[in-house]
Protein backbone atom coordinates (compact mmCIF):
# COMPACT_ATOMS: atom_id res chain seq x y z
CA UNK A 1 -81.19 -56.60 52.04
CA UNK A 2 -79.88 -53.61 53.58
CA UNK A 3 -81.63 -50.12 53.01
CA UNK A 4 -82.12 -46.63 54.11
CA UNK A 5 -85.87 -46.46 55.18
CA UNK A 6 -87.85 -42.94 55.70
CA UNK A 7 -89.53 -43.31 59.30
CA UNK A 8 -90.60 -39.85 59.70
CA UNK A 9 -88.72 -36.06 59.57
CA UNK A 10 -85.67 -36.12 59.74
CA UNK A 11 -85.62 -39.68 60.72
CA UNK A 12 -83.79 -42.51 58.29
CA UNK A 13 -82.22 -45.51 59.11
CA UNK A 14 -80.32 -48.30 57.37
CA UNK A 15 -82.57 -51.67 58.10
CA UNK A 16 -83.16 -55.00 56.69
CA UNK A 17 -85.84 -55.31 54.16
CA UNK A 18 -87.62 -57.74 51.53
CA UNK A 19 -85.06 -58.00 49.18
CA UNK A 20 -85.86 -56.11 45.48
CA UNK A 21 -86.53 -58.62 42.94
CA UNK A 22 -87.79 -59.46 39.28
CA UNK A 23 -91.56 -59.01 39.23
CA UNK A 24 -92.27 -58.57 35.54
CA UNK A 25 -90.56 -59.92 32.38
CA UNK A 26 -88.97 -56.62 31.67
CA UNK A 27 -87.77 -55.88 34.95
CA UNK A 28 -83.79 -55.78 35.90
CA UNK A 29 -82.23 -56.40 38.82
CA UNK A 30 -79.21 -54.05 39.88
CA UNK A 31 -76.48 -54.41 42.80
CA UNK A 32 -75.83 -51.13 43.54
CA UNK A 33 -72.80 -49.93 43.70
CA UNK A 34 -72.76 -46.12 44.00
CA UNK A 35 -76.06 -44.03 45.21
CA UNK A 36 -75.75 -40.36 45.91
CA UNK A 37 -77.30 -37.96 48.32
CA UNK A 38 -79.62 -35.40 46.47
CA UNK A 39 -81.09 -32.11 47.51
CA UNK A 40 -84.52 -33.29 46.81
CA UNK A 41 -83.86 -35.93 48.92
CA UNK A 42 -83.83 -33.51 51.81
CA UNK A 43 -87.75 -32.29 50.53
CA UNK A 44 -88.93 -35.81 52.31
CA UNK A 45 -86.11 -35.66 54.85
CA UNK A 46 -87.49 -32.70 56.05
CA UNK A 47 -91.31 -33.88 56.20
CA UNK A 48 -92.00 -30.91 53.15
CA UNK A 49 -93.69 -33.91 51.40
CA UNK A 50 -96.50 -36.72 51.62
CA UNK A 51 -93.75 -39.51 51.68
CA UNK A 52 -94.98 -42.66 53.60
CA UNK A 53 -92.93 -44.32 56.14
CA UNK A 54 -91.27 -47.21 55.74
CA UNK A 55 -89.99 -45.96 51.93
CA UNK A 56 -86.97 -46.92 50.65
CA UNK A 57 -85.04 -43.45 49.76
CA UNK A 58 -82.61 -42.96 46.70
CA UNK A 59 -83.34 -41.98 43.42
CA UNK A 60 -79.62 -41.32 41.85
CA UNK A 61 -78.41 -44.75 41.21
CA UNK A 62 -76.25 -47.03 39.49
CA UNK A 63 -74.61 -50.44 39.82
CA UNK A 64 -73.99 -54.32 37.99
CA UNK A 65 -77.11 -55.99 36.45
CA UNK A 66 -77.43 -59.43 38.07
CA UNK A 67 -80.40 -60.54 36.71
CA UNK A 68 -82.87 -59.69 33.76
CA UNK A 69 -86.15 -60.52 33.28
CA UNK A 70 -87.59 -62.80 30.18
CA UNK A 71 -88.54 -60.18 28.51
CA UNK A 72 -85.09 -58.07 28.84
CA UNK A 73 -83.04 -58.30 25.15
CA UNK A 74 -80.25 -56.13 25.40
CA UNK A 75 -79.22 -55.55 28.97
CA UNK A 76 -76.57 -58.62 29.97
CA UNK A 77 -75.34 -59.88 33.69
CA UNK A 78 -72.42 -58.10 34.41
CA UNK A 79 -72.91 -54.45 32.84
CA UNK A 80 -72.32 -51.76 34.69
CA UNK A 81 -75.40 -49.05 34.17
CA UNK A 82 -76.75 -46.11 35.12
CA UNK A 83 -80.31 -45.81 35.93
CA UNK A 84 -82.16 -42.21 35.47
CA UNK A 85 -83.88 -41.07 38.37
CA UNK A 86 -87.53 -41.29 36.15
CA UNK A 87 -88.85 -44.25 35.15
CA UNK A 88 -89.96 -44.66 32.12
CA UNK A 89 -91.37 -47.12 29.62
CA UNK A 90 -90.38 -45.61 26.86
CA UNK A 91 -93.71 -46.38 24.57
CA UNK A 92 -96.16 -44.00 25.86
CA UNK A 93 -97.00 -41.06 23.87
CA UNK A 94 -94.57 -38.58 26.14
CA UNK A 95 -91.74 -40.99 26.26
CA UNK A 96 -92.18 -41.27 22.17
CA UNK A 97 -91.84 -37.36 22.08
CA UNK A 98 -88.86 -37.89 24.85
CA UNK A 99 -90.78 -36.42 27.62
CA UNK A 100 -89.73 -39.23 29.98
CA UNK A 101 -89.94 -37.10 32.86
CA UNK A 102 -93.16 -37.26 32.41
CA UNK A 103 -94.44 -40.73 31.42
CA UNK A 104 -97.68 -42.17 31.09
CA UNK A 105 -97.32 -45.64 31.60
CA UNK A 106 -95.42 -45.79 35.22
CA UNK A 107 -97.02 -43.28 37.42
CA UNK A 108 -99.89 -45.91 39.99
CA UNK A 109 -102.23 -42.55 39.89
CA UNK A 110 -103.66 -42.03 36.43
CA UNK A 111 -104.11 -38.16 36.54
CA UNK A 112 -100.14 -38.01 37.13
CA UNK A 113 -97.14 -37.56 34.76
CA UNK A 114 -93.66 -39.30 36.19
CA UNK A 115 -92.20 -41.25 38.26
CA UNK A 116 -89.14 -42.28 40.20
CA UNK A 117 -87.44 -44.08 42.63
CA UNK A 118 -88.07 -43.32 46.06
CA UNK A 119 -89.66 -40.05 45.46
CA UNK A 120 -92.56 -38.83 47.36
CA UNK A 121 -95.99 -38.77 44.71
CA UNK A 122 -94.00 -40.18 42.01
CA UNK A 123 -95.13 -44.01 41.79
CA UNK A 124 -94.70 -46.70 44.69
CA UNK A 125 -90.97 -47.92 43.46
CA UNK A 126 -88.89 -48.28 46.23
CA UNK A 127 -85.48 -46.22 45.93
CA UNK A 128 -81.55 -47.70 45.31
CA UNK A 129 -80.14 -46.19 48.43
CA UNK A 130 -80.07 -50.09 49.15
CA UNK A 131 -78.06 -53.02 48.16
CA UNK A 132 -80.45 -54.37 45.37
CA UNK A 133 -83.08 -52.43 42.94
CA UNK A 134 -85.76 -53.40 40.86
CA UNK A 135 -85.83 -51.43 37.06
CA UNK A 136 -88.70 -51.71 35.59
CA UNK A 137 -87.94 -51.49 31.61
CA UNK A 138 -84.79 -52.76 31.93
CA UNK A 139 -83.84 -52.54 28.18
CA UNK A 140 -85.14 -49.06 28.38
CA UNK A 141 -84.14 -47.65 31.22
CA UNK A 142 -80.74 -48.57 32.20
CA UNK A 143 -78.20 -47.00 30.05
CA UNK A 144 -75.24 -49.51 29.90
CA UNK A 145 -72.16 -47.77 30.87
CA UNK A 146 -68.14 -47.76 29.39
CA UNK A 147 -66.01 -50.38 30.12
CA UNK A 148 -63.95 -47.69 32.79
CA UNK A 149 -67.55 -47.23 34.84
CA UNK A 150 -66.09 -49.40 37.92
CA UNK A 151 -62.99 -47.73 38.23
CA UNK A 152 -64.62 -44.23 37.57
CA UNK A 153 -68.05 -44.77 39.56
CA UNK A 154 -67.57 -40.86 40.80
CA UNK A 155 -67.60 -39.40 37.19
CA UNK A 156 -70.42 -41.88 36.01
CA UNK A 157 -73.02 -41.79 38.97
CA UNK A 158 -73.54 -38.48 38.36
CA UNK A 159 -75.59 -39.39 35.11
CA UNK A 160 -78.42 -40.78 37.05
CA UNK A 161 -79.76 -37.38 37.75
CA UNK A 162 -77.52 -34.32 38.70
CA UNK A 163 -75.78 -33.96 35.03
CA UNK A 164 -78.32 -34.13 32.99
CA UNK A 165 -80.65 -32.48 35.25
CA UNK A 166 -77.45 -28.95 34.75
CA UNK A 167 -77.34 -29.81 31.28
CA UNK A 168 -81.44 -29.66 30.89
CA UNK A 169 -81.64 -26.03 32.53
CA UNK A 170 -79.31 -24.79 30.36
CA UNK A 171 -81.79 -26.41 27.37
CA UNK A 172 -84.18 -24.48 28.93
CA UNK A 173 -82.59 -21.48 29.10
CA UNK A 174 -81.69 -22.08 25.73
CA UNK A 175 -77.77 -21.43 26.33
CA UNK A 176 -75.77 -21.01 23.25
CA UNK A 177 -72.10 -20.35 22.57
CA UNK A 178 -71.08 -16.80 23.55
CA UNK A 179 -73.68 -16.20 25.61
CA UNK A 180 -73.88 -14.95 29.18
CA UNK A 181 -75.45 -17.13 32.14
CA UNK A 182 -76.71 -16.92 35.52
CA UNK A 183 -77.07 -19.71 37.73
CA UNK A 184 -78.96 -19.34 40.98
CA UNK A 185 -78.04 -21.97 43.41
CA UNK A 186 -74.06 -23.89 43.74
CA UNK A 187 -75.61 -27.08 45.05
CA UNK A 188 -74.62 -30.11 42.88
CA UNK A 189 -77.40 -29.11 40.36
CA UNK A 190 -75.99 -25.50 40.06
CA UNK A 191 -72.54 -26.73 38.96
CA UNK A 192 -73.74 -28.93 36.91
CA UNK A 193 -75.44 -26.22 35.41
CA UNK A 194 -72.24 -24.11 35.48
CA UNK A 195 -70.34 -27.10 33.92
CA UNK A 196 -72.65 -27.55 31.12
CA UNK A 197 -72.74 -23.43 30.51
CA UNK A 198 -68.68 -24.12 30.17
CA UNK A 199 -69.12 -27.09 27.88
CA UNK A 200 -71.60 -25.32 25.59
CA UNK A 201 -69.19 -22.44 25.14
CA UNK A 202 -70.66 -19.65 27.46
CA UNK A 203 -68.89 -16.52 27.99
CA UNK A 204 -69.42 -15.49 31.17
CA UNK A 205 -71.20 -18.13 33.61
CA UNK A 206 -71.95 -16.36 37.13
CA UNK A 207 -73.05 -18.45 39.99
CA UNK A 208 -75.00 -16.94 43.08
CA UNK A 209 -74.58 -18.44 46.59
CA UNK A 210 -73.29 -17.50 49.94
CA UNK A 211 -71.75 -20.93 50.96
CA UNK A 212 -68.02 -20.29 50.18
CA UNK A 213 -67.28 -24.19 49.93
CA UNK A 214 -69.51 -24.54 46.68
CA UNK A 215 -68.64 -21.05 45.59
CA UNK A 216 -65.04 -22.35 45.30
CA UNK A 217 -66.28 -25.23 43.26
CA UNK A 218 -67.75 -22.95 40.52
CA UNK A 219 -64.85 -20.59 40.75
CA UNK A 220 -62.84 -24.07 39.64
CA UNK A 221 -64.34 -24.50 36.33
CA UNK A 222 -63.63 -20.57 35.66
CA UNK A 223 -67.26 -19.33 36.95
CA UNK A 224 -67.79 -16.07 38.49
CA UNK A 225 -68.65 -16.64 42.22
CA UNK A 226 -71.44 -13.99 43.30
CA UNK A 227 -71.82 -14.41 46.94
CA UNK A 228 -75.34 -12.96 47.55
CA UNK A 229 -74.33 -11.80 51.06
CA UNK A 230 -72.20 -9.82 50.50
CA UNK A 231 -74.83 -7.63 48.34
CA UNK A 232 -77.58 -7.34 45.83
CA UNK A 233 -76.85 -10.36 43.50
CA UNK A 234 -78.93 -8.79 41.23
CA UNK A 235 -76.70 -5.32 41.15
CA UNK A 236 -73.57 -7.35 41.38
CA UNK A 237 -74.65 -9.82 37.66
CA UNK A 238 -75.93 -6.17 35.75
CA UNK A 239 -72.93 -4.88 36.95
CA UNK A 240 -70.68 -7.83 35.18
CA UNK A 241 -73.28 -7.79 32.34
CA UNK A 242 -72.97 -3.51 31.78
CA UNK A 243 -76.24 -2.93 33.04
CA UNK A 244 -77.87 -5.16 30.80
CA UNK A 245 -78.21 -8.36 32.75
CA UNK A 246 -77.19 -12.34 31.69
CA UNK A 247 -78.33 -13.57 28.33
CA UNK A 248 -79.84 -16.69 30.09
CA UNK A 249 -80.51 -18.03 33.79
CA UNK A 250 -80.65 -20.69 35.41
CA UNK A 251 -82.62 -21.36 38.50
CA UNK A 252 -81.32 -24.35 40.84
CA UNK A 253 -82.48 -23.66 44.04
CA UNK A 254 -86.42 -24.52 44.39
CA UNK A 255 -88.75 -23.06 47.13
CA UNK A 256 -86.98 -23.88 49.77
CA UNK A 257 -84.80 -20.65 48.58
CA UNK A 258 -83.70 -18.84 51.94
CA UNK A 259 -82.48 -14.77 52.32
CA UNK A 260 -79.60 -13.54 54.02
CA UNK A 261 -80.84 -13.48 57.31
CA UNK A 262 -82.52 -17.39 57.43
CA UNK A 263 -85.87 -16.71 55.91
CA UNK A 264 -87.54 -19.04 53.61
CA UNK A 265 -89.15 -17.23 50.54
CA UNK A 266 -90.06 -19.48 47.67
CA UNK A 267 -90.54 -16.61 44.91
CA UNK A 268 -86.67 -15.26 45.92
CA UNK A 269 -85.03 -16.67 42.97
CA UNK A 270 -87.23 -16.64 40.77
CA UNK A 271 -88.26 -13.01 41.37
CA UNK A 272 -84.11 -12.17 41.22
CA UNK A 273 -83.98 -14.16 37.87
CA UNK A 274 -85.94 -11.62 36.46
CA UNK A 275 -84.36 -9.11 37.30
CA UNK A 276 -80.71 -10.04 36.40
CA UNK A 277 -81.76 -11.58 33.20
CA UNK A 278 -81.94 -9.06 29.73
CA UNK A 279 -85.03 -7.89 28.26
CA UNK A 280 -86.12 -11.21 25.67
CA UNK A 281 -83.49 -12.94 27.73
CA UNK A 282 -84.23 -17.06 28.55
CA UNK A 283 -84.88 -18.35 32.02
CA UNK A 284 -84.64 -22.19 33.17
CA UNK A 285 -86.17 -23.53 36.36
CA UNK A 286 -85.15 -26.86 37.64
CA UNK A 287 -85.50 -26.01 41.38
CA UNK A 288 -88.18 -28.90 43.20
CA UNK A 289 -91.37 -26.79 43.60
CA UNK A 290 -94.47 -28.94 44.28
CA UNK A 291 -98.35 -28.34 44.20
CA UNK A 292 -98.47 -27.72 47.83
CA UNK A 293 -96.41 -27.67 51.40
CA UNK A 294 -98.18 -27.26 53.94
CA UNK A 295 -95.45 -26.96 56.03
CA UNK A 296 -94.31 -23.52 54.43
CA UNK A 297 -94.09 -20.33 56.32
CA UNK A 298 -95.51 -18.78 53.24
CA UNK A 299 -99.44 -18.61 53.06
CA UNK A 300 -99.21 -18.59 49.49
CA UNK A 301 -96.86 -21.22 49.04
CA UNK A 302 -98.91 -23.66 51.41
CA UNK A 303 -101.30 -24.08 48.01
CA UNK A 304 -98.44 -24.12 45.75
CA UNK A 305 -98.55 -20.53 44.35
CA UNK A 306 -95.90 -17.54 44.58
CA UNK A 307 -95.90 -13.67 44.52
CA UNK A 308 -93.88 -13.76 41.05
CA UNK A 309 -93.08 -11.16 39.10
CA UNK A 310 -94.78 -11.17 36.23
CA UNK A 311 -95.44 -7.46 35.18
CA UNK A 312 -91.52 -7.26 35.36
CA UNK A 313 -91.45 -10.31 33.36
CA UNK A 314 -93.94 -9.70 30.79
CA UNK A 315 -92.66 -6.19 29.99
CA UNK A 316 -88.92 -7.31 29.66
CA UNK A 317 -90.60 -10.10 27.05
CA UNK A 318 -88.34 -13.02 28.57
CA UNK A 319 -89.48 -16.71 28.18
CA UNK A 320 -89.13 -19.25 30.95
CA UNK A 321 -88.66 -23.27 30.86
CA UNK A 322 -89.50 -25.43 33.48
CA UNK A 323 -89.30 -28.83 34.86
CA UNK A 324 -87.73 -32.16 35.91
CA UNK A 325 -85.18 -33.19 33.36
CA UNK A 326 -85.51 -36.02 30.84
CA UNK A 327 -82.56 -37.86 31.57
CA UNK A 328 -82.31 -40.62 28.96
CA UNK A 329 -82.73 -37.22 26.32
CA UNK A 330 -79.02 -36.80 27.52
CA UNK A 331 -77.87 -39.61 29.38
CA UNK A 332 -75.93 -40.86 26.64
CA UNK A 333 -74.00 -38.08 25.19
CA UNK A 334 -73.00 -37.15 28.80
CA UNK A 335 -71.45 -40.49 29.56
CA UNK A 336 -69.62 -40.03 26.27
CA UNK A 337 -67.95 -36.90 27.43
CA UNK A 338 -66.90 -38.57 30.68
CA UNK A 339 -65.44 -41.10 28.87
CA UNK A 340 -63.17 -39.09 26.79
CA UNK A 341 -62.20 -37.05 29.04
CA UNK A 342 -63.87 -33.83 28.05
CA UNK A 343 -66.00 -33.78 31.27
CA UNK A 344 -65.32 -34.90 34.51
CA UNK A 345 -68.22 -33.93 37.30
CA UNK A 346 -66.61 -36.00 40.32
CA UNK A 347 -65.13 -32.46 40.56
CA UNK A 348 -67.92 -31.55 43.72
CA UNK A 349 -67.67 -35.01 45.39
CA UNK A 350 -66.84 -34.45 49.19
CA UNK A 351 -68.04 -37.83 50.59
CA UNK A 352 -67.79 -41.60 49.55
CA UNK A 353 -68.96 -43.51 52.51
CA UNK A 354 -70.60 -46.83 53.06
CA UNK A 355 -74.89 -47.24 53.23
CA UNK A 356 -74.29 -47.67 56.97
CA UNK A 357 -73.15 -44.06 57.49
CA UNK A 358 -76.32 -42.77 55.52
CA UNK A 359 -77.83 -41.45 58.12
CA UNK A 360 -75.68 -39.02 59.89
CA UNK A 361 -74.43 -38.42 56.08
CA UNK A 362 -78.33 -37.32 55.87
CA UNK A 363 -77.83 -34.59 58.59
CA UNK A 364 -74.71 -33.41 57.92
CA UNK A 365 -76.06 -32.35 54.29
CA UNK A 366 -79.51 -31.22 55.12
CA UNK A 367 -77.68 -29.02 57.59
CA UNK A 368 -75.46 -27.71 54.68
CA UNK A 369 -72.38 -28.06 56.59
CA UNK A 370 -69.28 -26.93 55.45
CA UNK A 371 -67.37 -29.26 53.10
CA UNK A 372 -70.73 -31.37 52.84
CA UNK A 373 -71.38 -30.77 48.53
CA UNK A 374 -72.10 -34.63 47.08
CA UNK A 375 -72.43 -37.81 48.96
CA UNK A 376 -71.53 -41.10 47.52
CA UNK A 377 -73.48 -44.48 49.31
CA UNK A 378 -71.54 -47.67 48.45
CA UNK A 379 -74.13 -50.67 49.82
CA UNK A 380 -71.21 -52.62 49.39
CA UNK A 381 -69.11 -50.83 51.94
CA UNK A 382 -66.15 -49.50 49.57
């Protein structure tokens, strides 16, 4: 089968490979259909990771089952699904709690938590930005999709990871109706943050960038665009807020956060979060930051660790959530709100292209060029 393989920074091509296939009874196998470009996707593009060469990438997926496993009961040949970015086998004691971000049963290194497709230190499973994929836990893990999922692929692909990943940092930033939010970051996670601050009745929902493309994406949905360089974001969100700062906040950037003039600082938006968000105010993080990079130009950071602002934090009594979403905890309701209409995230697509463009698709969003939000991968060439 076709594939996009990781041979190094900044180096991916589209190659023939062993073709994915049923291994275990519960396994399902998928033709992909859509597979999106993700901004963790550009960690490993970048060589900020430990992914191996010769990787499959791709992690937000979806497609037609083909093929199920012995084992598989309720998935059928012929459904459309979407498949979450963590896999999970739904029996451990995490995924009983719905932790499945962090299950025990999948991850090939016992002292880890997680895994996912074609992620670097999360399991060996290859990734869907190829023409066929192997789910493990079929009946589990693929979430079988509306009758309209092949003629609204846009809308529904976003459930593998991007939606629900919004929609979790507003649960951890514990939005509620009337409240005010602040989202750093208008990347595809950040508007999906903003979207689900909208759907959840927020209002005032402020989004910090300085890319004007994606600032004019928020500003479509009715957010406030705060273009940090043009000033102090922080000054500019008390200022909307009357001095006291945004009930909640939302961080959707990660450490690969840069200033105004180019420089990488990891603690950036964290450190800013504090300061535009109220005293006892509610702070969500779903930004990638990893245990180490040894590739940062922060000494701290190399080891995993940043200057934070904790005095600041502690005094102002705020409370912070972190970490990678549970998808299947919202999979479902989210593909019912497509599906009626009352949500429709295709809103930030840019691109649809075929796998065999994947590449120079790779560099045109790592270099965050204009115009360049979400990229859609059909293996089948559509």
């Amino acid at each position: 089968m076709k594939a996009l393989v990781y041979d190094g920074p900044r180096e991916v091509g589209v190659r023939d490979v062993p073709d994915a296939r049923i291994e275990r009874p519960t396994d399902v196998l998928v033709k992909i259909t859509t597979t999106n470009i993700c901004g963790s996707d550009l960690h490993m593009y970048e060589g900020r990771t430990n992914m191996e060469t010769g990787r499959v990438l791709g992690h937000e997926n979806m497609g037609e089952v083909i093929e199920v496993g012995d084992g598989v009961d309720k998935v059928r040949v012929g459904d459309m699904v979407s498949l979450p970015f963590n896999i999970s086998c739904g029996f451990c004691r995490n995924c009983e709690h719905g932790l499945t971000a962090f299950c025990l049963t999948t991850p090939d290194d016992p002292t880890m938590a997680g895994a996912a497709y074609g992620f670097a230190g999360m399991g060996p499973y290859n990734g869907g930005q190829a023409e066929y994929l192997r789910v493990p836990y079929g009946d589990h893990n693929c979430l079988v999709l509306p009758e309209d999922a092949r003629e609204r692929q846009a809308d529904y692909t976003m459930l593998s990871d991007i939606f629900p990943t919004g929609w979790h940092c507003t649960e951890l930033a514990r939005v509620q109706p009337g409240d005010s939010v602040v989202i750093y970051g208008a990347g595809p996670v950040g508007l999906m943050a903003a979207l689900s601050a909208q759907l959840k009745s927020a209002s005032q929902v402020m989004v910090v960038d300085r890319h004007p493309d994606r600032l004019a994406l928020a500003e479509q949905i009715g957010a406030i665009a705060v273009d940090d360089s043009k000033g102090n974001p922080v000054d500019h969100v008390n200022a909307l807020t009357n001095g006291a700062g945004a009930d909640r906040g939302c961080e959707c950037v990660g450490y690969q956060a840069h200033d105004t003039a180019g420089h990488e600082q990891p603690n950036m938006t964290l450190n800013n979060l504090v300061q535009s968000v109220k005293f006892t105010g509610t702070i969500g993080v779903v930004g990638v930051f990893i245990a180490e990079d040894p590739s940062s130009p922060s000494k701290l950071y190399r080891e995993g660790e940043v200057a934070f602002d904790y005095g600041s934090f502690w005094f102002k009594g705020q409370t912070m959530g972190t970490g990678q979403a549970n998808v299947k905890a919202y999979n479902r309701q989210l593909a019912g709100l497509i599906e009626k209409g009352k949500a429709k995230p295709s809103w930030i697509v840019s691109h649809e292209l075929p796998l065999t463009q994947a590449a120079e698709s790779y560099q045109h969003f790592d270099a965050r060029d204009e115009g360049w939000t979400k990229v859609l991968l059909h293996p089948d060439g559509a």
